[in-house]
PDB file of N, CA and C in Angstrom:
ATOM      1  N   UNK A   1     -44.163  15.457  -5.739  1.00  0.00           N
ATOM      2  CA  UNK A   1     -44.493  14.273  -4.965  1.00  0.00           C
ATOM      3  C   UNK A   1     -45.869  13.789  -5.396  1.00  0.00           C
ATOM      4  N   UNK A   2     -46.255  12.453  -5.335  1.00  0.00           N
ATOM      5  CA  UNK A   2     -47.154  11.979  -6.062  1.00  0.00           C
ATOM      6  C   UNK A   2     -48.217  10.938  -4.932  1.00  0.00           C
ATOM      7  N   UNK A   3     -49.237  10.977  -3.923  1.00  0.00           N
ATOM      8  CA  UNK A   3     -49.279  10.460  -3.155  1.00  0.00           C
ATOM      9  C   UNK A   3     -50.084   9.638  -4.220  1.00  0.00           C
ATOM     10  N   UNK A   4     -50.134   7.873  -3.609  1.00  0.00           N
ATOM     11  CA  UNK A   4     -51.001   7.021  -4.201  1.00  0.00           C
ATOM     12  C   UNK A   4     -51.141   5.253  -3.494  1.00  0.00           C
ATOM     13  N   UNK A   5     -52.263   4.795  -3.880  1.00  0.00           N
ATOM     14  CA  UNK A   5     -52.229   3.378  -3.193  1.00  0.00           C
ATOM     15  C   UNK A   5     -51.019   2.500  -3.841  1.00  0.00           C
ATOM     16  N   UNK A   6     -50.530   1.838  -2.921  1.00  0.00           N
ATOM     17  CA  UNK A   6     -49.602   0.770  -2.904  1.00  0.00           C
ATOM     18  C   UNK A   6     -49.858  -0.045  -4.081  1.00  0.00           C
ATOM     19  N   UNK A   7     -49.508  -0.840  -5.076  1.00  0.00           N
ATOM     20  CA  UNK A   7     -49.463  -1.724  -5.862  1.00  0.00           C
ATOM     21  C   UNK A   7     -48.650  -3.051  -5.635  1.00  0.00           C
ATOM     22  N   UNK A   8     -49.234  -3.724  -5.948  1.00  0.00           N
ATOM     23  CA  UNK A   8     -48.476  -5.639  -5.662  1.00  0.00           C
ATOM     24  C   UNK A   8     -46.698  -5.066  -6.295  1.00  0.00           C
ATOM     25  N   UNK A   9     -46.453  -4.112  -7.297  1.00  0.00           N
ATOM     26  CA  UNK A   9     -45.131  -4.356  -7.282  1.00  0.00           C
ATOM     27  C   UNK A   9     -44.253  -3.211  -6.535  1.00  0.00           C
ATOM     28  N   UNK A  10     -45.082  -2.953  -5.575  1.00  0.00           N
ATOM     29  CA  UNK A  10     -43.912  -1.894  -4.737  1.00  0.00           C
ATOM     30  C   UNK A  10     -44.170  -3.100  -3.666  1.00  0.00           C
ATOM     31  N   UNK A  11     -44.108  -4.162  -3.219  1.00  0.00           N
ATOM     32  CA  UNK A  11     -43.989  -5.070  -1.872  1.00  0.00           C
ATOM     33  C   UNK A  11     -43.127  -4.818  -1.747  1.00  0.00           C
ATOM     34  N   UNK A  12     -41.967  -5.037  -2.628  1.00  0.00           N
ATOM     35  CA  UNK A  12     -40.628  -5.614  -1.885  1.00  0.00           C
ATOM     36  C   UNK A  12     -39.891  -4.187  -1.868  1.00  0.00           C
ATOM     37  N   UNK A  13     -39.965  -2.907  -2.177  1.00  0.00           N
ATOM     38  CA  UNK A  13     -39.508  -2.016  -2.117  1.00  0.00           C
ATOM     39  C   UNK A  13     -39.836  -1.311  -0.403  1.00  0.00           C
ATOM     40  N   UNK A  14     -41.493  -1.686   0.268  1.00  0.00           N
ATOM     41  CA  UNK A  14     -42.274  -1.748   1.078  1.00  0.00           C
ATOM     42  C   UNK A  14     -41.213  -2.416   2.281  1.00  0.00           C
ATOM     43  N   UNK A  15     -40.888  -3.752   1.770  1.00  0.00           N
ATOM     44  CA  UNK A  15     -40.548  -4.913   2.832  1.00  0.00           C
ATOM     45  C   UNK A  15     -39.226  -4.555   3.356  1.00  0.00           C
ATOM     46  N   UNK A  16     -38.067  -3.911   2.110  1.00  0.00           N
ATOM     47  CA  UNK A  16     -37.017  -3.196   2.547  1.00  0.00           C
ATOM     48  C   UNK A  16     -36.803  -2.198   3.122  1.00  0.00           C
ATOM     49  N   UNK A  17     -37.683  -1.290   3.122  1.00  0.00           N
ATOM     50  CA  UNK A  17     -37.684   0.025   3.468  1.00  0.00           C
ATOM     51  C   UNK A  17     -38.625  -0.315   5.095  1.00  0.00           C
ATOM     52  N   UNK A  18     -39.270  -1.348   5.745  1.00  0.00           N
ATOM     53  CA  UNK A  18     -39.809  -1.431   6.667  1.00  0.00           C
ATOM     54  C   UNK A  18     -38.696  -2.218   7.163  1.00  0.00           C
ATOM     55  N   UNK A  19     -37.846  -3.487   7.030  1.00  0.00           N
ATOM     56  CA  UNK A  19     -36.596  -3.790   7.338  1.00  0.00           C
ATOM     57  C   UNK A  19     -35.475  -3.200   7.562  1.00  0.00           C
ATOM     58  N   UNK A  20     -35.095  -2.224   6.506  1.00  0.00           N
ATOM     59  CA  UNK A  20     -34.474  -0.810   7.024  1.00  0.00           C
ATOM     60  C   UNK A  20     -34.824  -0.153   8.426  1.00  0.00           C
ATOM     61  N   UNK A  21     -35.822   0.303   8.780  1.00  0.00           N
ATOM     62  CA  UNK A  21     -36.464   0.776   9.381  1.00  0.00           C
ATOM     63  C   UNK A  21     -36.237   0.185  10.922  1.00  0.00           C
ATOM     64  N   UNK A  22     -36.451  -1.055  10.745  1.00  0.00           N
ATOM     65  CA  UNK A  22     -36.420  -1.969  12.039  1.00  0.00           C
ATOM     66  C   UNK A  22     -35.137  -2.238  12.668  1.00  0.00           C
ATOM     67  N   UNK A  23     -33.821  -1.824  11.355  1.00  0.00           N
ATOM     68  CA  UNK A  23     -32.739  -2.539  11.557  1.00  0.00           C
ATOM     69  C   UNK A  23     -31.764  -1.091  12.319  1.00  0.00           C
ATOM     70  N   UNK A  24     -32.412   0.300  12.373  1.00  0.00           N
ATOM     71  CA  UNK A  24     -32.214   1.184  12.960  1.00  0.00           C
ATOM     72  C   UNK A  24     -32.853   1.783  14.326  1.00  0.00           C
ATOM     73  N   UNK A  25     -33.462   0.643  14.899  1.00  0.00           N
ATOM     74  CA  UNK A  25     -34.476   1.340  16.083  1.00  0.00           C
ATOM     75  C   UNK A  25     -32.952   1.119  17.351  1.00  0.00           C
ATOM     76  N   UNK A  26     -33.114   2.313  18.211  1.00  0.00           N
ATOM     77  CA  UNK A  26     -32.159   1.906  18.857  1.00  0.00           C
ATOM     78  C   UNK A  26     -32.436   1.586  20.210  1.00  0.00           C
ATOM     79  N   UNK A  27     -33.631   0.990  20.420  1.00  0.00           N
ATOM     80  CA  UNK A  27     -33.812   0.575  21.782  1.00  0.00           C
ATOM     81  C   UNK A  27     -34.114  -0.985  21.371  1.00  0.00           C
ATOM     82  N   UNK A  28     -33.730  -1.872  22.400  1.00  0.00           N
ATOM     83  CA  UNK A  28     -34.187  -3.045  22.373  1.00  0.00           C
ATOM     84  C   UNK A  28     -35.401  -3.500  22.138  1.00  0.00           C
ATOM     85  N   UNK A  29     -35.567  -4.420  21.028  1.00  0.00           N
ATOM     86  CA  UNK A  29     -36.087  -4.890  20.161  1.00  0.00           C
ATOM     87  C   UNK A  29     -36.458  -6.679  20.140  1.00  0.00           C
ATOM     88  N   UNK A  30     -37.607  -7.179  20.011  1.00  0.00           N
ATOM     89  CA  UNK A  30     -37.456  -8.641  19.208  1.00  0.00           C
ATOM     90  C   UNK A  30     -37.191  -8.776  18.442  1.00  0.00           C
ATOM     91  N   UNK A  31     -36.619  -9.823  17.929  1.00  0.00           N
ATOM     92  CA  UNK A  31     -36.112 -10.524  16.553  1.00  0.00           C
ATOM     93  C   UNK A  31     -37.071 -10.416  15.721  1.00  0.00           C
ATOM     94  N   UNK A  32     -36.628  -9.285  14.802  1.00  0.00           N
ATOM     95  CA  UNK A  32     -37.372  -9.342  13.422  1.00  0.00           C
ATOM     96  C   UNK A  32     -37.803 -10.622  11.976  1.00  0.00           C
ATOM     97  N   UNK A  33     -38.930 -10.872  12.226  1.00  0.00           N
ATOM     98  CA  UNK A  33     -39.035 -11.795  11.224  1.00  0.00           C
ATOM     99  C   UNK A  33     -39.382 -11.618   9.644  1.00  0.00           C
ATOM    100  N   UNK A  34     -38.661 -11.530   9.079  1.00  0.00           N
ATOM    101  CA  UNK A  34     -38.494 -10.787   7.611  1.00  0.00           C
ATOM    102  C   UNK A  34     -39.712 -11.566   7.192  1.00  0.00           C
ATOM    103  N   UNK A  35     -40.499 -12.960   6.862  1.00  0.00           N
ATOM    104  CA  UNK A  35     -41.594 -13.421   6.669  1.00  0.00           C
ATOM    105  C   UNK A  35     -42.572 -12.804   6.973  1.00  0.00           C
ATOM    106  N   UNK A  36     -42.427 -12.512   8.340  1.00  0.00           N
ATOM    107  CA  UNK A  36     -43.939 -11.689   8.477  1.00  0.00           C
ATOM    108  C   UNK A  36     -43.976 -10.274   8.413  1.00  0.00           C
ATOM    109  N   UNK A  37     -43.087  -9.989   8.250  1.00  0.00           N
ATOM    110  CA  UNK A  37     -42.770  -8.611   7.737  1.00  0.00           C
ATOM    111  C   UNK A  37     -43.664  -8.685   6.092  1.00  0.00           C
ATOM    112  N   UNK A  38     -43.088  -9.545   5.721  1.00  0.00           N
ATOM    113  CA  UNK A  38     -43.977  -9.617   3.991  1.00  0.00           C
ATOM    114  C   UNK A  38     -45.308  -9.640   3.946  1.00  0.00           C
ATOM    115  N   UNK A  39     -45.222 -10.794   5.359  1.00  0.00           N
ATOM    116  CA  UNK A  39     -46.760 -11.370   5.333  1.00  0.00           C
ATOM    117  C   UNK A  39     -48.110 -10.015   5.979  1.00  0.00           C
ATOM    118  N   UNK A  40     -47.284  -8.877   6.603  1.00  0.00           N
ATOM    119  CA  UNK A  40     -47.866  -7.884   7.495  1.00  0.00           C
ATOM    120  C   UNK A  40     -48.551  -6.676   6.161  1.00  0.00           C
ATOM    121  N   UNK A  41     -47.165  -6.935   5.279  1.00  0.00           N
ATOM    122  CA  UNK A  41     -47.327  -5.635   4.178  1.00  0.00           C
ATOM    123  C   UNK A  41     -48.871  -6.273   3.166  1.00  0.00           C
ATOM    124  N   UNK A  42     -48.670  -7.546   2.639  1.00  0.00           N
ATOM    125  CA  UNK A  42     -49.427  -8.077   1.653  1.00  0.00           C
ATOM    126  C   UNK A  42     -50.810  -8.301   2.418  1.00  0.00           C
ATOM    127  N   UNK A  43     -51.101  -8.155   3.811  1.00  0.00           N
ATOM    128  CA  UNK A  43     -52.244  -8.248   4.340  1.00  0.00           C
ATOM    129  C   UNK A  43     -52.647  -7.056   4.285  1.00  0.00           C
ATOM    130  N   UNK A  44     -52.298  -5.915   4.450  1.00  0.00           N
ATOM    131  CA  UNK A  44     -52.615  -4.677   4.756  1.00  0.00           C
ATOM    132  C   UNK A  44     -52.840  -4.232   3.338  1.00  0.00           C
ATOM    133  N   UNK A  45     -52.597  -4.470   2.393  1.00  0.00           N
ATOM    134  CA  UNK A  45     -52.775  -3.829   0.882  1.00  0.00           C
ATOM    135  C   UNK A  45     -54.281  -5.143   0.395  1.00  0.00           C
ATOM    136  N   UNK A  46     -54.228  -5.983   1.377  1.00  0.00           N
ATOM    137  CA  UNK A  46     -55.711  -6.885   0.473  1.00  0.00           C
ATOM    138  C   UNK A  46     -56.512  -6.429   1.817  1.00  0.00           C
ATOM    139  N   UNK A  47     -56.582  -5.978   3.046  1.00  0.00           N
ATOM    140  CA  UNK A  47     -57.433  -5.938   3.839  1.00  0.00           C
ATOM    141  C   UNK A  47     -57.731  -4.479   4.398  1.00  0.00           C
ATOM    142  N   UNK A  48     -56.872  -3.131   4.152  1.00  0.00           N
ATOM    143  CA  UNK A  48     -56.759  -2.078   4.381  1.00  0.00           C
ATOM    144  C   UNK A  48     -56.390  -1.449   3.033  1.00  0.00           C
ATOM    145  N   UNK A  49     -55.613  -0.015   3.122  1.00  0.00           N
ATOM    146  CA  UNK A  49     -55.201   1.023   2.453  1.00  0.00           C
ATOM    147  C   UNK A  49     -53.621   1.112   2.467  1.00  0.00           C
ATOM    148  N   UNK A  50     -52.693   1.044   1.467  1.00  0.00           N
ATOM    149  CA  UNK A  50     -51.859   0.785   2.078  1.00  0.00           C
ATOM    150  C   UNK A  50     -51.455   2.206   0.746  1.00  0.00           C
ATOM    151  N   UNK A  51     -50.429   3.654   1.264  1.00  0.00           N
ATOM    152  CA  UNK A  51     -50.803   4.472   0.833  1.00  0.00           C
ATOM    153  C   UNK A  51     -49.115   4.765   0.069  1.00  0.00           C
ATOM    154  N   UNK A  52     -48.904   5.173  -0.468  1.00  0.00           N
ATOM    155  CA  UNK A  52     -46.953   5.291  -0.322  1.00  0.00           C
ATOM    156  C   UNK A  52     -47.112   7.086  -1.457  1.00  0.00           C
ATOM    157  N   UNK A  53     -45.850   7.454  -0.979  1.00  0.00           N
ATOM    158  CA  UNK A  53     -45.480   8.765  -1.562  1.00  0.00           C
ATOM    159  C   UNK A  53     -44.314   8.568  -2.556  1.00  0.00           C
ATOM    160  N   UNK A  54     -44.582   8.729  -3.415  1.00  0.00           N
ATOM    161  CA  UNK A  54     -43.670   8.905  -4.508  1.00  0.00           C
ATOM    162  C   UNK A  54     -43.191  10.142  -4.726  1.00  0.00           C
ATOM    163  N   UNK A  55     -41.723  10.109  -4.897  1.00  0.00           N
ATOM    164  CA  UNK A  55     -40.686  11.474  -5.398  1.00  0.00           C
ATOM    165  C   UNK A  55     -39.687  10.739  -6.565  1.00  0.00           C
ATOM    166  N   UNK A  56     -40.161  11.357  -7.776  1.00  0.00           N
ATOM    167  CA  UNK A  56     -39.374  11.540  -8.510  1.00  0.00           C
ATOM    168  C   UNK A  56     -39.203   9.634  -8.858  1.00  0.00           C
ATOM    169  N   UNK A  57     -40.465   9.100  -9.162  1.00  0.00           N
ATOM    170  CA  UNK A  57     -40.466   7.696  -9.422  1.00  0.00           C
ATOM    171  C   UNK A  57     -39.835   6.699  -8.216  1.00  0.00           C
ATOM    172  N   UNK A  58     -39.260   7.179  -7.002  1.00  0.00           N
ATOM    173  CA  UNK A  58     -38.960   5.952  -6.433  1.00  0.00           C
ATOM    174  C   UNK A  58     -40.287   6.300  -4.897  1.00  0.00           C
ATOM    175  N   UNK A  59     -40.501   5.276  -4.618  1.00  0.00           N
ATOM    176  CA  UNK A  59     -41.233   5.445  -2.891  1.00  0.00           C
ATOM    177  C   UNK A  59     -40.446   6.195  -1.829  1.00  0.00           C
ATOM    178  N   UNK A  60     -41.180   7.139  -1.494  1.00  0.00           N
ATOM    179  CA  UNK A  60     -39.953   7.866   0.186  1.00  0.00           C
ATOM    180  C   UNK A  60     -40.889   7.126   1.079  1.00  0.00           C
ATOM    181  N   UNK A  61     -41.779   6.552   1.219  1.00  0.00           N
ATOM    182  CA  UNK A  61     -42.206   6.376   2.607  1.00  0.00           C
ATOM    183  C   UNK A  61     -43.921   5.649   2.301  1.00  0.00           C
ATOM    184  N   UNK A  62     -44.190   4.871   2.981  1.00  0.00           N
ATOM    185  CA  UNK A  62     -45.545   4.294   3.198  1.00  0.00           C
ATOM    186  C   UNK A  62     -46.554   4.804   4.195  1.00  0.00           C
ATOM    187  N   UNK A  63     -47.796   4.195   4.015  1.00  0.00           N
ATOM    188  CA  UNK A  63     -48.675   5.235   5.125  1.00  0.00           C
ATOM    189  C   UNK A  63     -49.932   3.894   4.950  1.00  0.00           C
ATOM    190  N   UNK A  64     -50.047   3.438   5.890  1.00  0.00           N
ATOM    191  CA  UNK A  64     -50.833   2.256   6.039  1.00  0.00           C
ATOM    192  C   UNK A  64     -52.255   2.400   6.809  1.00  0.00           C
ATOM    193  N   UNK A  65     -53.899   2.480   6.193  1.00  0.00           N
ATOM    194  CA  UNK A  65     -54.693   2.743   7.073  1.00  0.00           C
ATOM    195  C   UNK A  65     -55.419   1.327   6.892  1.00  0.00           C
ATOM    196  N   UNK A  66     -56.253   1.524   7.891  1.00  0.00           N
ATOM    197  CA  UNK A  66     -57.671   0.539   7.872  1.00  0.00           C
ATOM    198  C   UNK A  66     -58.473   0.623   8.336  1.00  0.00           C
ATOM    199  N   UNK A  67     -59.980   0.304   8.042  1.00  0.00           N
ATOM    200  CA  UNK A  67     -61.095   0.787   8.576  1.00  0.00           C
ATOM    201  C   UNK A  67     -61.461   0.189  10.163  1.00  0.00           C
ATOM    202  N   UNK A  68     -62.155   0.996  11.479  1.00  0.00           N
ATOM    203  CA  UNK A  68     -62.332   0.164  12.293  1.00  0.00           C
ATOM    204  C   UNK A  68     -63.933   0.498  12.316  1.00  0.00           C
ATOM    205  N   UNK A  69     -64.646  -0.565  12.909  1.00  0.00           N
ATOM    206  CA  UNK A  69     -66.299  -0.645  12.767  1.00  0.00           C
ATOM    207  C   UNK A  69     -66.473  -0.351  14.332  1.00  0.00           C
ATOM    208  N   UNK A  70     -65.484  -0.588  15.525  1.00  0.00           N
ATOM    209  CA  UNK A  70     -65.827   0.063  16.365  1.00  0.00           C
ATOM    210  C   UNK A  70     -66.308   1.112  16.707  1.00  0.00           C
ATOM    211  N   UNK A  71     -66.992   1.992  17.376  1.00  0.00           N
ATOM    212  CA  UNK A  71     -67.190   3.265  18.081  1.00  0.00           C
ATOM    213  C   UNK A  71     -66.839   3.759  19.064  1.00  0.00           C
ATOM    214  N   UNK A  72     -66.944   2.332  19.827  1.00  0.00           N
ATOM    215  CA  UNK A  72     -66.827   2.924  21.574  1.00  0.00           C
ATOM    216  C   UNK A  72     -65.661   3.549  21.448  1.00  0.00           C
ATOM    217  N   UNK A  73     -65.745   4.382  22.597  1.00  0.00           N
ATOM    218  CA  UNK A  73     -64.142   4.810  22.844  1.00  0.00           C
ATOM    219  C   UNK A  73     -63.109   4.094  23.517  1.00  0.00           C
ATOM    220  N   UNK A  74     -62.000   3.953  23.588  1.00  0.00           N
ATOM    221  CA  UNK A  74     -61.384   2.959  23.997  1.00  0.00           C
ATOM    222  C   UNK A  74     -61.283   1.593  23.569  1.00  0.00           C
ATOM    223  N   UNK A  75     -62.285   1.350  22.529  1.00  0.00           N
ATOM    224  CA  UNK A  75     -62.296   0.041  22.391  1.00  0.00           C
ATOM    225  C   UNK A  75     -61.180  -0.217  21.022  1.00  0.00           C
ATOM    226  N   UNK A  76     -60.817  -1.760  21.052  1.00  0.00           N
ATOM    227  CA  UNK A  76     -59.356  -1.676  19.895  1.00  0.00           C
ATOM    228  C   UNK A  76     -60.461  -2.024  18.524  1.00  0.00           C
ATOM    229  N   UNK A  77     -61.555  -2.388  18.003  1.00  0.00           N
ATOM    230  CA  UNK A  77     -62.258  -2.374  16.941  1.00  0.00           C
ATOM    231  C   UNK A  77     -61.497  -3.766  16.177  1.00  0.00           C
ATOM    232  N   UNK A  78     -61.507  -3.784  14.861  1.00  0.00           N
ATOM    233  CA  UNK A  78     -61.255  -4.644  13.858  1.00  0.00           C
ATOM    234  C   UNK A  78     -59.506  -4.192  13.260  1.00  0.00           C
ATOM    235  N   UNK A  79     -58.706  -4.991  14.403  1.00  0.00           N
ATOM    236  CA  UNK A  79     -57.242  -4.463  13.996  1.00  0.00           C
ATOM    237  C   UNK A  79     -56.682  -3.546  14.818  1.00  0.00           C
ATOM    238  N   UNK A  80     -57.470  -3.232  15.461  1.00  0.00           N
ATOM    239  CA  UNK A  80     -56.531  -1.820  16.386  1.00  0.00           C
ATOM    240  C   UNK A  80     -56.786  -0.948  16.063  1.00  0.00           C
ATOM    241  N   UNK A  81     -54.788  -0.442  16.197  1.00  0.00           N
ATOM    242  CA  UNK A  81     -55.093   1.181  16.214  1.00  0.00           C
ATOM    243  C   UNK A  81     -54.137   1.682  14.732  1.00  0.00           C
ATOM    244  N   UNK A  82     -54.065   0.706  13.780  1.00  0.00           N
ATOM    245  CA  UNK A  82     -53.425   1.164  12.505  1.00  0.00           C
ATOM    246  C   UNK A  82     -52.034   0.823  12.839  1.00  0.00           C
ATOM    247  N   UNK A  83     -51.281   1.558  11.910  1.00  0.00           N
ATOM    248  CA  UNK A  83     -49.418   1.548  12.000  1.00  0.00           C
ATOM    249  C   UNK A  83     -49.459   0.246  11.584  1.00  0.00           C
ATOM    250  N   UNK A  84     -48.161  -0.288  11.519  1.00  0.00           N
ATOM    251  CA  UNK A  84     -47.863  -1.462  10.742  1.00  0.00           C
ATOM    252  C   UNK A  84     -47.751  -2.750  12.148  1.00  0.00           C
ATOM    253  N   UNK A  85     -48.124  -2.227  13.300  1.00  0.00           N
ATOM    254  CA  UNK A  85     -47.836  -2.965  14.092  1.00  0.00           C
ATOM    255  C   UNK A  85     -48.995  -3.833  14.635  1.00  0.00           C
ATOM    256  N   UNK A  86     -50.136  -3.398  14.052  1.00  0.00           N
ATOM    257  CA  UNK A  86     -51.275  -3.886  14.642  1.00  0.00           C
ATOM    258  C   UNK A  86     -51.946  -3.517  15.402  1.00  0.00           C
ATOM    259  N   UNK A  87     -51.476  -2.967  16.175  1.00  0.00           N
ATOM    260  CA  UNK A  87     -52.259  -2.627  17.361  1.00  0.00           C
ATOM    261  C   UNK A  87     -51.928  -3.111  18.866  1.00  0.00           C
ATOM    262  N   UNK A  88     -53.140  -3.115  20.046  1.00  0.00           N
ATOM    263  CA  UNK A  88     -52.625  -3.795  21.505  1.00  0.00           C
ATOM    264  C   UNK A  88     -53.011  -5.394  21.104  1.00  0.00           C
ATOM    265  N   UNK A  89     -53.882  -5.918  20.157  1.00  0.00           N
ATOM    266  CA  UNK A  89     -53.943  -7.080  20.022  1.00  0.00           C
ATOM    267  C   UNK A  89     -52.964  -7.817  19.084  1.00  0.00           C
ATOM    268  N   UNK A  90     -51.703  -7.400  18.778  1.00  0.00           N
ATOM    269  CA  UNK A  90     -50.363  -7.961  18.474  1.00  0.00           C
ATOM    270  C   UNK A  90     -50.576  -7.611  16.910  1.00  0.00           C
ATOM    271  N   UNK A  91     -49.730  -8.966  16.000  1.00  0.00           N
ATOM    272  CA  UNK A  91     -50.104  -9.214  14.486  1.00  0.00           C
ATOM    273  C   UNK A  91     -49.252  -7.968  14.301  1.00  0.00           C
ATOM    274  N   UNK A  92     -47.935  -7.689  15.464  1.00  0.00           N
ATOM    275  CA  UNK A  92     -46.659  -6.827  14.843  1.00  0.00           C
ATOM    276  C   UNK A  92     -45.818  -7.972  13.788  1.00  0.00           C
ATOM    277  N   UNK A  93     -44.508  -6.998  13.918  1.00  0.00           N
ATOM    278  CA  UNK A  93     -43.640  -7.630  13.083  1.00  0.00           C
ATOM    279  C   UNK A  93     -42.910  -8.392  13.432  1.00  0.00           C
ATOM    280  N   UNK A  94     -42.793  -8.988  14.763  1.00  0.00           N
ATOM    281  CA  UNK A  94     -41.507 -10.005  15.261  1.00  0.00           C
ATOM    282  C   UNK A  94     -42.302 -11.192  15.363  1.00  0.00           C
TER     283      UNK A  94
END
């Protein structure tokens, strides 16, 4: 296994495999918007860390960080709390 940063040409491998993902949750859900689904991945690789594991040349899985400048405790900082969802201040995927 090969851990490493995301590259502009794993997006769409990224965008499927997070669409996958969404298209198996089994509790009720909003309507997934495949746009910002793109638009969520390509922000996070120019504004964060966007990390993926490689086996055997294809991606098993992504791992998305970003820095927060907050301290306080409790407080949501610059983006939240990570994950692809954003955080309590929204900028999820629906």
């Amino acid at each position: 296994m090969i851990i490493r940063r995301a590259v502009p040409e794993d997006v769409s491998v990224l965008h499927k495999m997070l669409i996958d993902m969404y298209n198996r949750i089994e509790v009720p859900a909003s309507p997934l918007s495949e746009r910002k689904v793109l638009d969520v991945i390509k922000s996070a690789m120019e504004t964060g860390i966007v990390i993926v594991a490689e086996v055997e040349g294809r991606i098993s899985g992504p791992l998305r960080g970003m820095t927060n400048c907050n301290w306080r405790l409790g407080g949501s900082g610059r983006g939240g709390g990570g994950g692809w969802g954003g955080g309590r201040r929204g900028g999820g995927l629906s």
